[in-house]
Protein backbone atom coordinates (compact mmCIF):
# COMPACT_ATOMS: atom_id res chain seq x y z
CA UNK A 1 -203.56 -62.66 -0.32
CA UNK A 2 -204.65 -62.91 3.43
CA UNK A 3 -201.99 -60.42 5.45
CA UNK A 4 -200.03 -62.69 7.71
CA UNK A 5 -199.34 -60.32 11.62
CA UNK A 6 -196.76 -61.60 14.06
CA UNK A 7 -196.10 -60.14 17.32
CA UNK A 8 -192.71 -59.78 17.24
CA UNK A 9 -189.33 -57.80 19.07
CA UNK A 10 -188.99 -54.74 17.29
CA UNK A 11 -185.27 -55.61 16.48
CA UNK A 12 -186.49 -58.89 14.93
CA UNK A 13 -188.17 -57.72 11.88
CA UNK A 14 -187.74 -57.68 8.41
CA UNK A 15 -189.18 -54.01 8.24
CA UNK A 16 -189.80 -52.43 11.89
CA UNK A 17 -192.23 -50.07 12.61
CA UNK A 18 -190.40 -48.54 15.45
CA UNK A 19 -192.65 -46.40 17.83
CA UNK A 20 -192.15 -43.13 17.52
CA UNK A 21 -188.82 -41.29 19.76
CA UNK A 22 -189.83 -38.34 21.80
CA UNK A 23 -187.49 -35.78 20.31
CA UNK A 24 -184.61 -34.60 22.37
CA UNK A 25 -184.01 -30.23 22.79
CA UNK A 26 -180.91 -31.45 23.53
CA UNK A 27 -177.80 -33.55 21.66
CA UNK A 28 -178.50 -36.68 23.24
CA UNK A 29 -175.74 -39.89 23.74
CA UNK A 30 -176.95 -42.85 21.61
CA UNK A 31 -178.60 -45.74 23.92
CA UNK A 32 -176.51 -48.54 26.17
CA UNK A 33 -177.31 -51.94 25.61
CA UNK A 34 -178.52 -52.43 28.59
CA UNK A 35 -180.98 -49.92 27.87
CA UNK A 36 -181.66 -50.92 24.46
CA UNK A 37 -182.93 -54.30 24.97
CA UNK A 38 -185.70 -52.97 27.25
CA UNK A 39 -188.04 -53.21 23.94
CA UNK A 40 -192.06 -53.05 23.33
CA UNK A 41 -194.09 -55.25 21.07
CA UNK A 42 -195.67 -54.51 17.38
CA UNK A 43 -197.42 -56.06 15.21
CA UNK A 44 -196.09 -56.72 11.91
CA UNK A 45 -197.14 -57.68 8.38
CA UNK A 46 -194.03 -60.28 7.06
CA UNK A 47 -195.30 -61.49 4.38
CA UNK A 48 -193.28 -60.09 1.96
CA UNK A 49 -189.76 -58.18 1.19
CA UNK A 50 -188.89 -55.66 -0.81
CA UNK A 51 -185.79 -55.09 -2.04
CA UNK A 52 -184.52 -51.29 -3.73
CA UNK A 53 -181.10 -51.89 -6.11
CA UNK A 54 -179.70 -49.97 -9.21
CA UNK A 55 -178.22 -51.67 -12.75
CA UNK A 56 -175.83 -49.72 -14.32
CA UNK A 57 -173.54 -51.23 -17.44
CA UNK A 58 -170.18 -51.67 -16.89
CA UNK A 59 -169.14 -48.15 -17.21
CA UNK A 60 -171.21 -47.13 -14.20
CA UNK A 61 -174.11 -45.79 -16.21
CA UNK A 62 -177.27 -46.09 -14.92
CA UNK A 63 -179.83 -48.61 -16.62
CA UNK A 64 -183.59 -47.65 -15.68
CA UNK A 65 -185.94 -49.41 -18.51
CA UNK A 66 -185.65 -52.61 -17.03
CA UNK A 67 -189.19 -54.82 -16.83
CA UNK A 68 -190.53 -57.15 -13.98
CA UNK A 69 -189.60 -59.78 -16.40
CA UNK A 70 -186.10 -59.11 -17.28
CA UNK A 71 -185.20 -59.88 -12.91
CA UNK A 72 -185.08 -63.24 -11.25
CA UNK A 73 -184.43 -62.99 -7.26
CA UNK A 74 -183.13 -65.98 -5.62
CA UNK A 75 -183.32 -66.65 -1.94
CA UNK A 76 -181.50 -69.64 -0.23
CA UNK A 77 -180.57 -70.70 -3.99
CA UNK A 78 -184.63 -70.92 -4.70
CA UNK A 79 -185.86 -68.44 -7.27
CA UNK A 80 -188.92 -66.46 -5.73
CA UNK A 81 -192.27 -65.19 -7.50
CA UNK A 82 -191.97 -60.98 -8.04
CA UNK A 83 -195.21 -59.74 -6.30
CA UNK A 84 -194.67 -55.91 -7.20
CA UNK A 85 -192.39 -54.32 -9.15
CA UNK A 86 -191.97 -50.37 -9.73
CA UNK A 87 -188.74 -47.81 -11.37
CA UNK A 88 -188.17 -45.47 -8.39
CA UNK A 89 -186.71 -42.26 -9.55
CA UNK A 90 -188.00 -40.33 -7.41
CA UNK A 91 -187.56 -41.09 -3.93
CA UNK A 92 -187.32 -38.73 -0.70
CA UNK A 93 -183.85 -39.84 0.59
CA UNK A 94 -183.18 -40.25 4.36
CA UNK A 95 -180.03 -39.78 5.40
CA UNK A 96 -177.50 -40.25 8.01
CA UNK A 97 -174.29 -38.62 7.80
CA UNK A 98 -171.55 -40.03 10.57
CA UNK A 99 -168.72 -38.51 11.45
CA UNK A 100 -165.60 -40.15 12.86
CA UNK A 101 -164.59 -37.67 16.07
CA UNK A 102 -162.58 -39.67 17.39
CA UNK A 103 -158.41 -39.23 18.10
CA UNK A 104 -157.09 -40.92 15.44
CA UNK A 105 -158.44 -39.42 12.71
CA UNK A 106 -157.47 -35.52 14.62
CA UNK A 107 -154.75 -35.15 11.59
CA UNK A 108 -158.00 -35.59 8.88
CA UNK A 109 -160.81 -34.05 10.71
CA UNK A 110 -160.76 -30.90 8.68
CA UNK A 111 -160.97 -33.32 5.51
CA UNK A 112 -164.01 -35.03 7.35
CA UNK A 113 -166.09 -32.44 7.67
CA UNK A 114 -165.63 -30.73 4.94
CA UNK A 115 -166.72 -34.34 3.18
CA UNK A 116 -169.58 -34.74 5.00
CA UNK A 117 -170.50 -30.86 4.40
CA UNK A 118 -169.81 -31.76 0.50
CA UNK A 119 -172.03 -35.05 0.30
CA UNK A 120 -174.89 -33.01 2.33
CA UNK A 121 -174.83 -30.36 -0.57
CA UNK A 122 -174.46 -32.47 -3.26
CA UNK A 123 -177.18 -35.13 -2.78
CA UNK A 124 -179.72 -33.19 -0.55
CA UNK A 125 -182.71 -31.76 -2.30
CA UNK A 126 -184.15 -29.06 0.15
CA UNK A 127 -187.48 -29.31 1.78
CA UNK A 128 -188.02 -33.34 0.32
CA UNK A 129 -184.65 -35.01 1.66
CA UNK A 130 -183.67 -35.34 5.23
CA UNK A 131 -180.57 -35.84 6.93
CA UNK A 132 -179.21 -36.49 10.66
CA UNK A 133 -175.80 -35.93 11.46
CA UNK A 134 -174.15 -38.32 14.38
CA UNK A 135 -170.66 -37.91 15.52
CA UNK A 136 -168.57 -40.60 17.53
CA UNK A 137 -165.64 -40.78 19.00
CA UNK A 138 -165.54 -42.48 22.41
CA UNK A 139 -169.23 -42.77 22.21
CA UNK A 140 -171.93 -41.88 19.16
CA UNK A 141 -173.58 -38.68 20.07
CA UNK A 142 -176.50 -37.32 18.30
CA UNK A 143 -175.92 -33.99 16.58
CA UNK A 144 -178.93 -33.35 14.38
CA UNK A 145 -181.94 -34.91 14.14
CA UNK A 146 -183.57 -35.60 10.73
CA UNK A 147 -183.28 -31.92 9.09
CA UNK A 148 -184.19 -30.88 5.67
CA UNK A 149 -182.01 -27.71 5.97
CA UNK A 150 -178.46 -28.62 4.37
CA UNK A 151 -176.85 -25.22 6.14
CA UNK A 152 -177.88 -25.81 9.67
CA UNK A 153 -176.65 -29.28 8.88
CA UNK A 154 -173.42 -27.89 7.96
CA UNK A 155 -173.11 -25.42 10.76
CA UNK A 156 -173.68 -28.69 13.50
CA UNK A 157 -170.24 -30.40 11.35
CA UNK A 158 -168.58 -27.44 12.16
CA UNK A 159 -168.65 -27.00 15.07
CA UNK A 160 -167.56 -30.76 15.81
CA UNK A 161 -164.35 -31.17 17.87
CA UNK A 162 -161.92 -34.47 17.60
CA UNK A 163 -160.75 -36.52 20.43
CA UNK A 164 -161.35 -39.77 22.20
CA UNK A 165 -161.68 -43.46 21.36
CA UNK A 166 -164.26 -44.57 18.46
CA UNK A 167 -167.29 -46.35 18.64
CA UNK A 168 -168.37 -46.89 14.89
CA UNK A 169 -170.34 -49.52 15.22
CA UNK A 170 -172.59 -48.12 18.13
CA UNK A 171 -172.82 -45.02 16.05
CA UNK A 172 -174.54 -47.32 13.05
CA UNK A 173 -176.57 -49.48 15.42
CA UNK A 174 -177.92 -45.88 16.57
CA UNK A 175 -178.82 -44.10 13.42
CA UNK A 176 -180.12 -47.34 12.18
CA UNK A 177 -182.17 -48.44 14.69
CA UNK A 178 -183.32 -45.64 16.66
CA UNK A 179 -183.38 -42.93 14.18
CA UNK A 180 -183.57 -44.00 10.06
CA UNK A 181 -186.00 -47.16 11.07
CA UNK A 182 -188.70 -44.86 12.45
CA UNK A 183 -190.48 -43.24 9.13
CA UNK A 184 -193.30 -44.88 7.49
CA UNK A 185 -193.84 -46.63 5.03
CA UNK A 186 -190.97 -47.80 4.68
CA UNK A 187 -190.80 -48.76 0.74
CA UNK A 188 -191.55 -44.66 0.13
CA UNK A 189 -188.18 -43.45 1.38
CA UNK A 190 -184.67 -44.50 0.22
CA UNK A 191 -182.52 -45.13 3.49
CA UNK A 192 -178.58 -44.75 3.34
CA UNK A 193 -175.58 -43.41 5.22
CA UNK A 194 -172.18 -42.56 4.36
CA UNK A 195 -169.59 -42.79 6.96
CA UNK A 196 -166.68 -40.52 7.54
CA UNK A 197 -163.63 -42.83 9.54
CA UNK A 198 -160.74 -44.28 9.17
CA UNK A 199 -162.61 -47.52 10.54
CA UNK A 200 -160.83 -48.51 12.99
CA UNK A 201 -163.04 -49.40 16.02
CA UNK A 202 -161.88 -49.59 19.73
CA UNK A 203 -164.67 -48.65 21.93
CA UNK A 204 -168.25 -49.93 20.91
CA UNK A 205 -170.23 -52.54 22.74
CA UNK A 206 -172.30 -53.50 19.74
CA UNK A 207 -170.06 -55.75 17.35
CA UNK A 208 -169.89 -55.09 13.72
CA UNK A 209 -171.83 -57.81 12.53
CA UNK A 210 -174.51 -56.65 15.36
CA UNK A 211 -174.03 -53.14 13.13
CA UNK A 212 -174.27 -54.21 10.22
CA UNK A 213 -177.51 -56.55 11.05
CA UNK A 214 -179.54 -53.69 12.51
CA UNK A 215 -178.74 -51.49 8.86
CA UNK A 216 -179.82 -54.61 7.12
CA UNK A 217 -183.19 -54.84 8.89
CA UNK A 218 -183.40 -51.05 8.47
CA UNK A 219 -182.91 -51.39 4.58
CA UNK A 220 -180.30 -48.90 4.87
CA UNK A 221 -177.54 -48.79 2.28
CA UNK A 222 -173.77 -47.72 3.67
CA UNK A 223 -171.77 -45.37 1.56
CA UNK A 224 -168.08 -45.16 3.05
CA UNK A 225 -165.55 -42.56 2.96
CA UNK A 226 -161.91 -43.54 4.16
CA UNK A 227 -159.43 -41.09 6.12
CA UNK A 228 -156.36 -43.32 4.71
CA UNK A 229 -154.25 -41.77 2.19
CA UNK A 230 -151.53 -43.95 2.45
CA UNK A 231 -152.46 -45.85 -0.76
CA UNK A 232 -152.03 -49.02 2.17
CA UNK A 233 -155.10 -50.85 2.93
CA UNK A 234 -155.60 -51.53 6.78
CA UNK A 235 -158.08 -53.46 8.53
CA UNK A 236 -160.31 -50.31 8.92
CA UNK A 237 -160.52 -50.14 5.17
CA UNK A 238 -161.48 -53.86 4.75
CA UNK A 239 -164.23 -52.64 7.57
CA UNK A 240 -165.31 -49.81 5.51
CA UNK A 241 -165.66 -52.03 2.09
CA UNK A 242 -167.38 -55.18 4.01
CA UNK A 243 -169.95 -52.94 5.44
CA UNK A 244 -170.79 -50.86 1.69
CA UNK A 245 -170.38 -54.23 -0.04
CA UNK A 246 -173.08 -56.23 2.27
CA UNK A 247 -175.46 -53.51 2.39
CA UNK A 248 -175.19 -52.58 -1.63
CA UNK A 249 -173.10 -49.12 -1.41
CA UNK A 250 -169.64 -48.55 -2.07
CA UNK A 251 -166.32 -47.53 -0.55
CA UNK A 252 -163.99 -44.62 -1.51
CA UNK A 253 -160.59 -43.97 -0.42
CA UNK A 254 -159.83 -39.77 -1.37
CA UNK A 255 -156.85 -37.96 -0.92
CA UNK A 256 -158.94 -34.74 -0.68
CA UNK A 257 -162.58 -33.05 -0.65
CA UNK A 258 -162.20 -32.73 -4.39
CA UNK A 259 -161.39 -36.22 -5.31
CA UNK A 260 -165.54 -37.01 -4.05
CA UNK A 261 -167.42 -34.33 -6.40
CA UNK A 262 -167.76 -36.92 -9.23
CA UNK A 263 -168.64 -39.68 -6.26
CA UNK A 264 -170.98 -37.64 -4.84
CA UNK A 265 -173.09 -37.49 -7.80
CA UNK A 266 -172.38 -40.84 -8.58
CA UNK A 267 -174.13 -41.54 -5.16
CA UNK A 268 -177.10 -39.04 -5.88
CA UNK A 269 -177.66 -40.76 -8.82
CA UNK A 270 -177.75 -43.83 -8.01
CA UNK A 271 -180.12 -43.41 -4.68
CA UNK A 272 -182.52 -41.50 -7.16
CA UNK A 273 -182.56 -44.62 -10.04
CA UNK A 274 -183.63 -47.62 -8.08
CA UNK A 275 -185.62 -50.67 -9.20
CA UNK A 276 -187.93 -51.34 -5.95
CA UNK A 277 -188.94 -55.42 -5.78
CA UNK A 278 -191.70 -56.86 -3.48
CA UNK A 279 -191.66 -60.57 -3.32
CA UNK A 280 -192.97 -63.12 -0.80
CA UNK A 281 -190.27 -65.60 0.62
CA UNK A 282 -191.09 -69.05 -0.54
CA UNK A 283 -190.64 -70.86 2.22
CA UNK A 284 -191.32 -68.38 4.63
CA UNK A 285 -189.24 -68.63 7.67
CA UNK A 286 -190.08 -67.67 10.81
CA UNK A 287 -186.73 -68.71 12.29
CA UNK A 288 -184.85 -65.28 13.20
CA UNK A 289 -181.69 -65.84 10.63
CA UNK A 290 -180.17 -64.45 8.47
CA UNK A 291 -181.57 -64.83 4.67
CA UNK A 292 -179.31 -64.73 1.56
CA UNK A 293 -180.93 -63.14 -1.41
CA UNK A 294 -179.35 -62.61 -4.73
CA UNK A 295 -181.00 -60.44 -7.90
CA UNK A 296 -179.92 -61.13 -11.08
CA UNK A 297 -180.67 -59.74 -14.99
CA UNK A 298 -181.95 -62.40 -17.05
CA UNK A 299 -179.37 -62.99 -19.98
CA UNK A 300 -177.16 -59.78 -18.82
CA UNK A 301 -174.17 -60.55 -17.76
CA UNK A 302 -172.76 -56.95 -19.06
CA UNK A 303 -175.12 -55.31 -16.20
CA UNK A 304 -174.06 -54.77 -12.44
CA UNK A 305 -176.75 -55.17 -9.74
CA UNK A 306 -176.05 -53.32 -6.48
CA UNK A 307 -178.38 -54.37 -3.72
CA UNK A 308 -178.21 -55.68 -0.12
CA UNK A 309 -177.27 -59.44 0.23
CA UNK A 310 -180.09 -60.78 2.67
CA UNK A 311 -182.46 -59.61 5.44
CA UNK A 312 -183.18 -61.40 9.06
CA UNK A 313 -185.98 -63.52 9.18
CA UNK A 314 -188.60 -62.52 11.90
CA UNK A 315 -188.60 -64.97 14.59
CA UNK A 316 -191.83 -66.74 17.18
């Protein structure tokens, strides 16, 4: 099949090849708008998506000797051809660990990093995974670039102080765009982030659908961790679950570092069992919105699929 190459925006495309960031000697703050939309042009290949997702029964166990045949993916209610199929198990993970620094989570910032500390050491395999670590509070702030070295990692958390407003949504328009979007190819690396916050968001100039549309085109999966332990669900929870839920991770609400042990592997698990699908969008549109894609298990309905919900159409 001929290779069909658009010249497109960089934050237009189904699968960006971002050029490559100079890297910073110092913490850096993440971009402004303003400065963001000064963008260069690429060349693309759009002729097909690819979509990573794990089956599990409904006990949460992990299903992984599933066939091409057994999925059907359906796009704009149209079932699509399966180009490629392949069982990931394997899969250098690249991560991006954000933690809320922000005023009104002050009474649960020990809890936070100690989380984020936890997940690093639970899912990171040394010297093949890679993790960055951005903290936000009034603004997202870069911490640690992409680092394969879970204790320096660590020692950057700790040394994290709380105060100010919160930006979340910058903070994931940041890691996503500018930082997780940048390694190549991207069907050989399994993107996610888990977020550390309460979810409440008061300062960011990016909006959270604008968030959660950049994660999207960087095929990044959201994990979420909640700071509420008042068994209450507020709108920051609702936040935290809408952004896991579109982007096929999950939300937890803990009372404490120990309740996430069993989560944390859960997570692990699942970002090292994934079912990777290549498929070429029948129509194809070139019209810059949003897609909604569905995968389903022929004749299972005892199996859960977790996988993103859509992608953004490139656009000329």
């Amino acid at each position: 099949m001929n290779r069909l190459l658009v010249a497109i925006l960089a934050a237009s495309a189904l699968g960006p090849a971002l050029p490559a960031q100079p890297q910073p000697q110092k913490p850096v703050r993440a971009k402004t708008v303003q400065e963001d939309d000064e963008r260069t042009r690429i060349i693309l290949d759009v002729t097909r998506v690819n979509i990573l997702l794990a089956v599990t029964d409904k006990k949460g166990r992990f299903i992984t000797d599933l066939v091409k045949n057994d999925f059907e993916v359906i796009e704009n209610k149209r079932s699509q051809d399966i180009m490629e199929f392949t069982a990931e198990t394997d899969l250098p993970l690249r991560l991006a660990i954000l933690v809320d620094s922000s005023n009104s989570v002050r009474d649960r910032f020990r809890f936070i990093q100690e989380a984020a500390i936890e997940f690093i050491n639970s899912v990171m395999r040394p010297k093949q995974d890679r993790a960055l670590v951005v903290s936000f509070d009034a603004s997202s702030e870069l911490v640690s670039e992409l680092d394969d070295n879970p204790e320096k990692l660590a020692g950057k958390i700790r040394e994290l102080r709380a105060g100010g407003g919160t930006s979340l949504y910058d903070a994931i328009f940041f890691a996503c765009k500018d930082k997780l979007s940048v390694e190549q190819p991207r069907h050989k690396f399994r993107r996610a982030m888990v977020i550390l916050s309460d979810g409440d968001d008061n300062q960011s100039e990016r909006t959270r659908d604008q968030a959660l549309e950049m994660a999207q085109k960087a095929d990044v999966v959201i994990y979420t961790i909640s700071t509420n332990i008042t068994r209450i669900e507020t709108d920051g929870d609702k936040v935290l679950k809408y952004l896991a839920a579109e982007t096929g991770g999950q939300a937890f609400f803990p009372f404490k570092v120990e309740d996430l042990s069993q989560s944390f592997e859960n997570i692990a698990n699942e970002l090292r069992h994934q079912y990777n699908i290549f498929y070429r969008p029948e129509p194809l549109m070139t019209d810059g919105r949003y897609q909604t894609i569905s995968v389903k298990i022929k004749g299972r309905k005892d199996l859960v699929v977790r996988a993103r919900k859509g992608y953004y159409a490139p656009k000329f």
